[in-house]
C-alpha atoms as a PDB file:
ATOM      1  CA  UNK A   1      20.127 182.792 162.882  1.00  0.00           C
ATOM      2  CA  UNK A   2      19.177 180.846 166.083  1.00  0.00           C
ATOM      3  CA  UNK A   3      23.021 181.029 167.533  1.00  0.00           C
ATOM      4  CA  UNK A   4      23.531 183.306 170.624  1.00  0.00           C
ATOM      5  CA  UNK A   5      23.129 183.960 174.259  1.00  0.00           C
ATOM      6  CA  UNK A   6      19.459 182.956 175.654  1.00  0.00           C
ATOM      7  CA  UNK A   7      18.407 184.233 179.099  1.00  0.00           C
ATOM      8  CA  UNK A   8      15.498 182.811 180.942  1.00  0.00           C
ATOM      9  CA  UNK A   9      13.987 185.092 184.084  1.00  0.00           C
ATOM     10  CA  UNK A  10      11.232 183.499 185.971  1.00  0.00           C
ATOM     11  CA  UNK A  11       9.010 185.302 188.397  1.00  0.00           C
ATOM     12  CA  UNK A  12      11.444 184.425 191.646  1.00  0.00           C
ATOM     13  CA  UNK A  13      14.046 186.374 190.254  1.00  0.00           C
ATOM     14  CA  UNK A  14      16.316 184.273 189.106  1.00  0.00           C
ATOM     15  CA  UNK A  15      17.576 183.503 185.949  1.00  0.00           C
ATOM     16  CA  UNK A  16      18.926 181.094 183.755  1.00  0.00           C
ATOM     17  CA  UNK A  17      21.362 181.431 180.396  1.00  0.00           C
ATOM     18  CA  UNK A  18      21.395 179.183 177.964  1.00  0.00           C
ATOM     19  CA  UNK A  19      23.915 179.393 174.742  1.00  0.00           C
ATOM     20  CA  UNK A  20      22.766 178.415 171.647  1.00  0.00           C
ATOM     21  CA  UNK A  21      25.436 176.831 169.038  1.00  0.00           C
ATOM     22  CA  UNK A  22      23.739 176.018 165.809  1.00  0.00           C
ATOM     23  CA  UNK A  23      25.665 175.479 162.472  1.00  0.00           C
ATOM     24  CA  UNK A  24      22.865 175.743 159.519  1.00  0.00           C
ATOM     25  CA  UNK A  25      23.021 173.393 156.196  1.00  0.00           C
ATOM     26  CA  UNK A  26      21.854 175.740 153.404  1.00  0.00           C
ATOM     27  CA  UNK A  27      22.292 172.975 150.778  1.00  0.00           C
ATOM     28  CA  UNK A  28      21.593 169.789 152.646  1.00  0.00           C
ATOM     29  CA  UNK A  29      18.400 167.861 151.960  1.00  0.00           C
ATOM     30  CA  UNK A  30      16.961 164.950 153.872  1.00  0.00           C
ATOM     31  CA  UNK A  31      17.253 161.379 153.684  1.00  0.00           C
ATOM     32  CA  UNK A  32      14.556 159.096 154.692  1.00  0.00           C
ATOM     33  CA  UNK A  33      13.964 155.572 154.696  1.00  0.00           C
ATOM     34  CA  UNK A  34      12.489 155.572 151.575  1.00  0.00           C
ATOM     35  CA  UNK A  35      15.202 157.341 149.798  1.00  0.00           C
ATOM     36  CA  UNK A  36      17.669 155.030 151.165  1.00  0.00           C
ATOM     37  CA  UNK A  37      15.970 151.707 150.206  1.00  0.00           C
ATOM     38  CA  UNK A  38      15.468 153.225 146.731  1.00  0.00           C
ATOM     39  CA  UNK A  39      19.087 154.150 146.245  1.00  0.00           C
ATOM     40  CA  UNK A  40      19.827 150.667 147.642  1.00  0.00           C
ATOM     41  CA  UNK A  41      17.257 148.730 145.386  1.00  0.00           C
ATOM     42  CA  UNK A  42      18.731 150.508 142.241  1.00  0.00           C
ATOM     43  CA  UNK A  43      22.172 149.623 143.173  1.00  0.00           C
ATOM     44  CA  UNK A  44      21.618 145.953 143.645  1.00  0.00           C
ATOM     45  CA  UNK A  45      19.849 146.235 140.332  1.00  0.00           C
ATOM     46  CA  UNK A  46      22.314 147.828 138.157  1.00  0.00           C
ATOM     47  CA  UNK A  47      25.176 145.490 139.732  1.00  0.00           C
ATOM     48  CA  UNK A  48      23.155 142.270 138.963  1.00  0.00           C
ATOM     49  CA  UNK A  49      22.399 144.253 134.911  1.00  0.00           C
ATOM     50  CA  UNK A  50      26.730 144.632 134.780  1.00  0.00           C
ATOM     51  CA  UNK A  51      26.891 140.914 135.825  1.00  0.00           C
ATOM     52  CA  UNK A  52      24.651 139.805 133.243  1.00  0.00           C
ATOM     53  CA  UNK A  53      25.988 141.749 130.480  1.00  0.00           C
ATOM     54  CA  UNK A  54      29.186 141.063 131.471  1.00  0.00           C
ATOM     55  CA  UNK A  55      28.293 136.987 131.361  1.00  0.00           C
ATOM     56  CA  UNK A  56      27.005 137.574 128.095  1.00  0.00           C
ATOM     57  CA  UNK A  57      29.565 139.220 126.794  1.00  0.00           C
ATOM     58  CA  UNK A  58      32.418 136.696 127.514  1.00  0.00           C
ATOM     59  CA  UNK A  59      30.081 134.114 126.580  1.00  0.00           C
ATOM     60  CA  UNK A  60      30.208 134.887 123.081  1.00  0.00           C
ATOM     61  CA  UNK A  61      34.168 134.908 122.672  1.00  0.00           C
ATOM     62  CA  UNK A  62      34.338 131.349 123.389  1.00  0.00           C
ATOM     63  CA  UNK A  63      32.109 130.546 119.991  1.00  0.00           C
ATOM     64  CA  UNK A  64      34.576 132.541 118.246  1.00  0.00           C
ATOM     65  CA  UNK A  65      37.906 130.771 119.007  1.00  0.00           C
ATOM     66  CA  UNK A  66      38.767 127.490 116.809  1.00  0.00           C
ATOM     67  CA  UNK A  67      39.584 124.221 117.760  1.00  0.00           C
ATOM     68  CA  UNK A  68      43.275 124.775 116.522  1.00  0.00           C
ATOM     69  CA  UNK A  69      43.828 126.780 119.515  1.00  0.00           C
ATOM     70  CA  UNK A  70      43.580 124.320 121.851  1.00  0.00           C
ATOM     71  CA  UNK A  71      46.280 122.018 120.505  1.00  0.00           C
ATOM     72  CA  UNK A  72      49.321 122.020 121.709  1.00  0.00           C
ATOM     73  CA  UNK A  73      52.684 122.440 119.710  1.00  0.00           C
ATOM     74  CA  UNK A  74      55.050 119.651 120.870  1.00  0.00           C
ATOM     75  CA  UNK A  75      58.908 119.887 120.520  1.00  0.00           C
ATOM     76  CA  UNK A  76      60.186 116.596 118.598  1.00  0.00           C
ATOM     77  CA  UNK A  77      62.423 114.725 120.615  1.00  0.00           C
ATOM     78  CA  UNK A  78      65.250 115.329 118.709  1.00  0.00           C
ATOM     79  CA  UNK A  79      65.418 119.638 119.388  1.00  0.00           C
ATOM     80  CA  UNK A  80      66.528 120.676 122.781  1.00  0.00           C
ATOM     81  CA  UNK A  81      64.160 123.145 124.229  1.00  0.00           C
ATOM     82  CA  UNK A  82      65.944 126.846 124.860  1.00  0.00           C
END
């Protein structure tokens, strides 16, 4: 544990005191640039993957619907809309 009270004497006799705060990580690890870009890189990579699949996906629902869908049902002029 590096924390504590340092002291310093030189051969004039005087002294100096330096103390020492130091707060240890026991379960950090480091991150480099490498690391980083990878993380990054797979990110972009699975977001574009979602967007694709997602694109394909809806893509196919529009084969399934029928034409009879996209008529409208007109009221005859002779009921009153409620």
């Amino acid at each position: 544990d590096p924390r504590g009270l340092y002291t310093c004497k030189t051969g004039s006799e005087s002294t100096f005191t330096l103390q020492v705060h130091y707060r240890m990580c026991r379960n950090c690890i480091e991150v480099d640039v490498p690391t980083i870009s990878g993380i990054v890189v797979a990110d972009v990579v699975a977001t574009i993957f979602l967007a694709v699949a997602v694109y394909c996906i809806t893509g196919q629902d529009k084969g399934r619907m029928s034409r009879a869908s996209d008529r409208q049902n007109l009221i005859a002029n002779e009921q009153l809309y409620q």
